[in-house]
C-alpha atoms as a PDB file:
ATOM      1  CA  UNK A   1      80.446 -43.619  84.960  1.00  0.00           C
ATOM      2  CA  UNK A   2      80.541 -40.053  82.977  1.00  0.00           C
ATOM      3  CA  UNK A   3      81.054 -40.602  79.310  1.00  0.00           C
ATOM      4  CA  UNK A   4      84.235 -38.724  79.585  1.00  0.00           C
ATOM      5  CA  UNK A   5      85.793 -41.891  81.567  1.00  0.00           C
ATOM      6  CA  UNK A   6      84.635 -44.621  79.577  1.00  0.00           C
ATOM      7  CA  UNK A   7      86.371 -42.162  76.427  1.00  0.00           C
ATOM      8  CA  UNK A   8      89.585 -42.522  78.532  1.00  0.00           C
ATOM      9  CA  UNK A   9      89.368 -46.155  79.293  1.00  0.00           C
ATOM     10  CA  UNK A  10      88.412 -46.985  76.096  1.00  0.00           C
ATOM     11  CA  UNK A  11      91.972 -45.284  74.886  1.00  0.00           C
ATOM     12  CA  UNK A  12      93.523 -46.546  77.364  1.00  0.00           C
ATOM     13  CA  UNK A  13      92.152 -50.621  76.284  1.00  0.00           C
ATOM     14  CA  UNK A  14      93.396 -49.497  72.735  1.00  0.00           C
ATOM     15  CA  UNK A  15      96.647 -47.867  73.876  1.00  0.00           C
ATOM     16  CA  UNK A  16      97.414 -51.155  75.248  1.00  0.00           C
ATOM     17  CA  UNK A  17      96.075 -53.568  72.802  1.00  0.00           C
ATOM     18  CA  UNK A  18      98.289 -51.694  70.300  1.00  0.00           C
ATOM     19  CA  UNK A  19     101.481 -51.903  72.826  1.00  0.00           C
ATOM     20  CA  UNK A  20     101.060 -55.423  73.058  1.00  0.00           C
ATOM     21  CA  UNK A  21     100.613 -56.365  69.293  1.00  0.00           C
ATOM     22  CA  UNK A  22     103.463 -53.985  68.686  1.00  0.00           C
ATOM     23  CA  UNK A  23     106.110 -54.029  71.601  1.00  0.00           C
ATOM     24  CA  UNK A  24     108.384 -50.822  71.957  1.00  0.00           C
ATOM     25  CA  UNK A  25     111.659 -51.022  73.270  1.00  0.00           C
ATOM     26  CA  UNK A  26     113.769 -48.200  75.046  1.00  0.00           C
ATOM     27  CA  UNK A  27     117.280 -48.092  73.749  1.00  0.00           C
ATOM     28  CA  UNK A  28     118.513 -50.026  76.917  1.00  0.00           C
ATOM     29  CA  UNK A  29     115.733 -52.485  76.376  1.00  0.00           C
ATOM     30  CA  UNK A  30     116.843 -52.679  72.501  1.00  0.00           C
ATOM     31  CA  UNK A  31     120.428 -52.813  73.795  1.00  0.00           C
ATOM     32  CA  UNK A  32     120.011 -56.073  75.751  1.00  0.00           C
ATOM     33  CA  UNK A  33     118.198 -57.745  73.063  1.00  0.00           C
ATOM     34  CA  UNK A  34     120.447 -57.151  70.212  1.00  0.00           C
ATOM     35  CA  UNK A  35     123.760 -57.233  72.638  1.00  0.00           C
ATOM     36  CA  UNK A  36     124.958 -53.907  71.327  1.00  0.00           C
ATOM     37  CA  UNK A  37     126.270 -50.839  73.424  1.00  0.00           C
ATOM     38  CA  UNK A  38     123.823 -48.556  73.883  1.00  0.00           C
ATOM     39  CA  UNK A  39     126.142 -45.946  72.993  1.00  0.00           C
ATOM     40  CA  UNK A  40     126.116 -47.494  69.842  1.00  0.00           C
ATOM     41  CA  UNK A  41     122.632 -47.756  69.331  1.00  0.00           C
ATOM     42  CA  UNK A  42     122.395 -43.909  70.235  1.00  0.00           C
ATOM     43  CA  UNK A  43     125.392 -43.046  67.061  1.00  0.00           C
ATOM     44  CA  UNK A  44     123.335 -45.484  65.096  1.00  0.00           C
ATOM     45  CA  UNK A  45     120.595 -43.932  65.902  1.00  0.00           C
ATOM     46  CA  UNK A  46     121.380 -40.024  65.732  1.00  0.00           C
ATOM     47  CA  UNK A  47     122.857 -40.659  61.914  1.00  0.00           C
ATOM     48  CA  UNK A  48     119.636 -42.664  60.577  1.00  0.00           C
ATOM     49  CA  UNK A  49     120.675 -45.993  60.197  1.00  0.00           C
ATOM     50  CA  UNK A  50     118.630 -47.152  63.147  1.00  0.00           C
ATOM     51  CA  UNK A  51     115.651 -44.169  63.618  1.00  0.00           C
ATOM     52  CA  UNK A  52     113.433 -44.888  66.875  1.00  0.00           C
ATOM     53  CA  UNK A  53     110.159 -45.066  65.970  1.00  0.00           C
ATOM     54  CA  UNK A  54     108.389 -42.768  68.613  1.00  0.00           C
ATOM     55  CA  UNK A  55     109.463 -41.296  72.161  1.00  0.00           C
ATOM     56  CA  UNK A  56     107.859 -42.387  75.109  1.00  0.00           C
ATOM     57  CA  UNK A  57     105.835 -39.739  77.461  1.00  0.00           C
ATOM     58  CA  UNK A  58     109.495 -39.118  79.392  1.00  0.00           C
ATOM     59  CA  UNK A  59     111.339 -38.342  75.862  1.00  0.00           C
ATOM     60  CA  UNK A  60     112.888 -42.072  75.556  1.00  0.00           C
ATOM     61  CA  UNK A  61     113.381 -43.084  72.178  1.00  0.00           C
ATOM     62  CA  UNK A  62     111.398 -46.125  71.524  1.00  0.00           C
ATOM     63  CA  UNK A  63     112.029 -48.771  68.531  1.00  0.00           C
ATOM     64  CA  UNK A  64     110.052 -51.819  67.096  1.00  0.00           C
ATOM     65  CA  UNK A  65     110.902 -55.176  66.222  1.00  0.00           C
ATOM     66  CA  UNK A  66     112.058 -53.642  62.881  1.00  0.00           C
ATOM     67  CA  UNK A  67     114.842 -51.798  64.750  1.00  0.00           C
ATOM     68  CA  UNK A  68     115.957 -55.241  66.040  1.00  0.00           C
ATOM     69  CA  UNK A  69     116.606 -57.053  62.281  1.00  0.00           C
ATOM     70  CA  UNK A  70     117.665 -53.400  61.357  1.00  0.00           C
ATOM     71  CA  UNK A  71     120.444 -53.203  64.254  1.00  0.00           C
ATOM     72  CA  UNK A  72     121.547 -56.851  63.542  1.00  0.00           C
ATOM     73  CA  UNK A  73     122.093 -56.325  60.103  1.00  0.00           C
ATOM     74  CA  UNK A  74     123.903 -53.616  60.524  1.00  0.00           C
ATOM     75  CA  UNK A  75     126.134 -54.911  62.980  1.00  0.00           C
ATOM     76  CA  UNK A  76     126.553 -57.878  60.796  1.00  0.00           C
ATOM     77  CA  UNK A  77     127.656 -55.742  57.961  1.00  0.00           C
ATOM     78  CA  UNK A  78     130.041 -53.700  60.058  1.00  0.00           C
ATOM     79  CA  UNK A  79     131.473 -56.762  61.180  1.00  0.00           C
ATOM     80  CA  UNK A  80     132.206 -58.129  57.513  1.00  0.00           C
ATOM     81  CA  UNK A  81     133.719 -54.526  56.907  1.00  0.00           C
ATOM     82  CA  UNK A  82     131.297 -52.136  55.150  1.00  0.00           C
ATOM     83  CA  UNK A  83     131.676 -48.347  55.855  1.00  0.00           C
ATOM     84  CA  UNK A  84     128.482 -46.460  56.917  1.00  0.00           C
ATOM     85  CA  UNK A  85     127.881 -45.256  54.263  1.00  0.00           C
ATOM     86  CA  UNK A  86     128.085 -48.206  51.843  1.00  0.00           C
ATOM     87  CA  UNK A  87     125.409 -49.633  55.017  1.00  0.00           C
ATOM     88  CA  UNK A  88     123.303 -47.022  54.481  1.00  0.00           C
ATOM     89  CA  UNK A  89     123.250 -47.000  50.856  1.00  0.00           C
ATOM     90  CA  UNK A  90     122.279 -51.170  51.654  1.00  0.00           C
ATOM     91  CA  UNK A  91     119.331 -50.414  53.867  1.00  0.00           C
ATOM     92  CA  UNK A  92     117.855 -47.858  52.123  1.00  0.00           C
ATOM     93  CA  UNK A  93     117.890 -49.964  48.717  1.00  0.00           C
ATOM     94  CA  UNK A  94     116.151 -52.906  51.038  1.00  0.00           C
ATOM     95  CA  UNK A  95     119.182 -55.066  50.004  1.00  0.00           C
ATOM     96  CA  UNK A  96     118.342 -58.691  51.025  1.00  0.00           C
ATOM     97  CA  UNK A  97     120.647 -60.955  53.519  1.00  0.00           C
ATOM     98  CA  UNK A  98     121.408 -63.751  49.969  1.00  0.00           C
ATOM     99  CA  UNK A  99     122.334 -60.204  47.936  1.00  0.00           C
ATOM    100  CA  UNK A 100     124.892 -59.176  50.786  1.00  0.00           C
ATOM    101  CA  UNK A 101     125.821 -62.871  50.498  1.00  0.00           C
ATOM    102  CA  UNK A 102     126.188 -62.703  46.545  1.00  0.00           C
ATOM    103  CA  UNK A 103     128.613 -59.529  47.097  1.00  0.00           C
ATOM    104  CA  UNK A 104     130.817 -61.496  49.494  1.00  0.00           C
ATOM    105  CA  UNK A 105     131.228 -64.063  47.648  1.00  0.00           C
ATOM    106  CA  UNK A 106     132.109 -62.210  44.684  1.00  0.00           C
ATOM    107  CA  UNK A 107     134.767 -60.251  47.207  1.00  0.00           C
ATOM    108  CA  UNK A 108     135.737 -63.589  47.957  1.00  0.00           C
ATOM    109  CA  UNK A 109     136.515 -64.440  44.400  1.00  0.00           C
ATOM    110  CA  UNK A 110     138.647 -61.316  44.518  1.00  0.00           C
ATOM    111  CA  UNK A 111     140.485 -62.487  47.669  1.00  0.00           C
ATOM    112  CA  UNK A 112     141.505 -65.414  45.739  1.00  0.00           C
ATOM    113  CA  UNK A 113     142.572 -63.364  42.834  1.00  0.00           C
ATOM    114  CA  UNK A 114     144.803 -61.358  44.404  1.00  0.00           C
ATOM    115  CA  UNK A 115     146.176 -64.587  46.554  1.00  0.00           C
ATOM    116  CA  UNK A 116     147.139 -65.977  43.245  1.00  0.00           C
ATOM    117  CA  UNK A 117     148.370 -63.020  41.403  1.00  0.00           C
ATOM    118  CA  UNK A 118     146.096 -63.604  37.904  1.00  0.00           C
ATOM    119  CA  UNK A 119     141.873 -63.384  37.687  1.00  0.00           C
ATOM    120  CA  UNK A 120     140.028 -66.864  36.639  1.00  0.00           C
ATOM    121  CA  UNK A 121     141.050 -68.580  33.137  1.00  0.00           C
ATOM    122  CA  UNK A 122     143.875 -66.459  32.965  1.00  0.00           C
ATOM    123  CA  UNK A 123     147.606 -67.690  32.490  1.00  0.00           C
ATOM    124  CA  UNK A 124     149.403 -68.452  36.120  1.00  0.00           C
ATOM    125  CA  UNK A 125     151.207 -65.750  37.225  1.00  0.00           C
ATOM    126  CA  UNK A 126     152.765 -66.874  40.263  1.00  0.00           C
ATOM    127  CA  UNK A 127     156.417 -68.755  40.442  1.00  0.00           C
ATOM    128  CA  UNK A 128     155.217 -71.699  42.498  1.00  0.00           C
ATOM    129  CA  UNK A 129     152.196 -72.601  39.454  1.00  0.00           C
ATOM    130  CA  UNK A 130     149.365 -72.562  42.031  1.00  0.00           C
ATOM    131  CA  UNK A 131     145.845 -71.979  40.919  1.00  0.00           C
ATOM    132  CA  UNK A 132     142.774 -71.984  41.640  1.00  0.00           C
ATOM    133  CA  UNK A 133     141.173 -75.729  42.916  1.00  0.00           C
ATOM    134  CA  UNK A 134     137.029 -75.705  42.791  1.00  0.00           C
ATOM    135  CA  UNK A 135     135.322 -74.469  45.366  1.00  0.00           C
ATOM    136  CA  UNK A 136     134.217 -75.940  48.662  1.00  0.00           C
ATOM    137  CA  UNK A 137     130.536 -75.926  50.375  1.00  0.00           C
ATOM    138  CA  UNK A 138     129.733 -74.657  53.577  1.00  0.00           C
ATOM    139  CA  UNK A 139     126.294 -74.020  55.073  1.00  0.00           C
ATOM    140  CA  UNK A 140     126.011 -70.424  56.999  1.00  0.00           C
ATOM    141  CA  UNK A 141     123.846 -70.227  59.377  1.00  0.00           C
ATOM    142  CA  UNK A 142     121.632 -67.024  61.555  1.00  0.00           C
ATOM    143  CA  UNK A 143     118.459 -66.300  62.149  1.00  0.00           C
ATOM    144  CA  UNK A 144     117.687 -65.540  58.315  1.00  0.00           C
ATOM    145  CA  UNK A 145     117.844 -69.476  58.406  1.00  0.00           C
ATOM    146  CA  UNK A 146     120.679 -71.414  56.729  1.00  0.00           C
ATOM    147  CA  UNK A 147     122.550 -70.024  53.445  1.00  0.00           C
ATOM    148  CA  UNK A 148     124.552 -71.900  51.285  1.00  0.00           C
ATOM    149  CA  UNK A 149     127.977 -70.819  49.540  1.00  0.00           C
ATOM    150  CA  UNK A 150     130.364 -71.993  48.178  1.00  0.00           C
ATOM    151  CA  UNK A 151     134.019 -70.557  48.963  1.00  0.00           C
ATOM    152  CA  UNK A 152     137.321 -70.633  46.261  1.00  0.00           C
ATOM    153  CA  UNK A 153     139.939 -72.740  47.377  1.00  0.00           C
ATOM    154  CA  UNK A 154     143.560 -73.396  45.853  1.00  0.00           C
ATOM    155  CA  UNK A 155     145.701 -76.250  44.616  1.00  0.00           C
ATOM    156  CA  UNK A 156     147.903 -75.471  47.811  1.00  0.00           C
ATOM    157  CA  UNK A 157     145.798 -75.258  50.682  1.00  0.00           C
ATOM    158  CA  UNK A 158     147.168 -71.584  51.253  1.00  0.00           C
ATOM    159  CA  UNK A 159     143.942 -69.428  50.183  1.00  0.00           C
ATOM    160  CA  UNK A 160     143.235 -68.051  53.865  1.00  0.00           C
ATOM    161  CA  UNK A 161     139.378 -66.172  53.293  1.00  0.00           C
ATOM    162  CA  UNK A 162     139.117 -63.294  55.288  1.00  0.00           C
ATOM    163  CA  UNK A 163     135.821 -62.148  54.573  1.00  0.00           C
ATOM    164  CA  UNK A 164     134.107 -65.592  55.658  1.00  0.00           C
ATOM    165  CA  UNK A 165     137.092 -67.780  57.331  1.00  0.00           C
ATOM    166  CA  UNK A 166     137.662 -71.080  56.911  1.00  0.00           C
ATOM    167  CA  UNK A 167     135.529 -73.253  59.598  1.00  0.00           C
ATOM    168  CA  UNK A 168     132.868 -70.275  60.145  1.00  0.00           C
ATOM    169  CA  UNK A 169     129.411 -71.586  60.385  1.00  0.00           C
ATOM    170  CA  UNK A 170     127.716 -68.759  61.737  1.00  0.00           C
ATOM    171  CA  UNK A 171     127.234 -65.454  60.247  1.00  0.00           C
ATOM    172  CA  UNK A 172     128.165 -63.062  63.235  1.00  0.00           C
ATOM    173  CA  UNK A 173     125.088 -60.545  63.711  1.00  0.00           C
ATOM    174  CA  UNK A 174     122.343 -63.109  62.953  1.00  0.00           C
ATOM    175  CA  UNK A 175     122.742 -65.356  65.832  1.00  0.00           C
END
């Protein structure tokens, strides 16, 4: 065996080692573990939310495990309404899942306000006298683990969240 081959196997050993400690996905691979659209992936992709992290021999794109969590939480904040932009602007600040879930919450609080027609402690503005009645617990749950919040409810019963609805459990786009 010329030196030149053992060179090339030796590569090829590490090539390998590395591919296995570090698993590359194409974007169809990527596509059927996150259950997005490729097509999707691709727009993601193209305006940097999710970048691929190499491209195969053939010119696939390739991503990591990081694109996975990356692709999730974006879809996640999509799903909860956030424009690209504002999900850009959370990436690139490495915002965690609990601060998203500390903005919701206080969008929740606004939900309620504007329900009841006044903010917190303030005079009732409404005809029918209803206000604002605790809050309730509720446990969400994705792969980030379990999170607890607690959502605004009303003396009525009326208070219909619309950012995390009443009965959710799971956070869509961490399952």
């Amino acid at each position: 065996m010329s030196v030149s081959d053992h060179d090339r196997r030796q590569k090829s050993r590490e090539r390998n080692e590395r591919d296995e400690r570090e698993e590359l996905l194409t974007i169809g691979a990527l596509g059927r573990r996150t259950g997005l659209p490729v097509r999707t992936i691709r727009f993601w992709s193209d305006i940097g939310v999710a970048p691929p992290v190499g491209r195969s021999t053939s010119g696939y794109r390739l991503y990591d495990a990081g694109a996975v969590a990356r692709l999730e939480l974006v879809r996640t904040l999509r799903d909860l309404g956030f424009d690209l932009e504002t999900v850009r602007r959370v990436l690139a600040s490495g915002t965690t899942v609990r601060e998203v879930a500390a903005t919701h919450l206080r969008a929740l609080d606004a939900e309620m306000t504007t329900h009841l027609g006044h903010e917190r402690h303030a005079p009732v503005a409404n005809a029918n006298g209803n206000t604002r009645n605790g809050h309730s617990r509720k446990t969400l749950k994705g792969e980030f683990g379990a999170l607890p919040i607690e959502v605004p409810r009303d003396r009525e019963g009326s208070f219909e969240p619309q950012i995390v609805p009443k009965h959710q459990t799971r956070w869509t786009g961490f399952d």
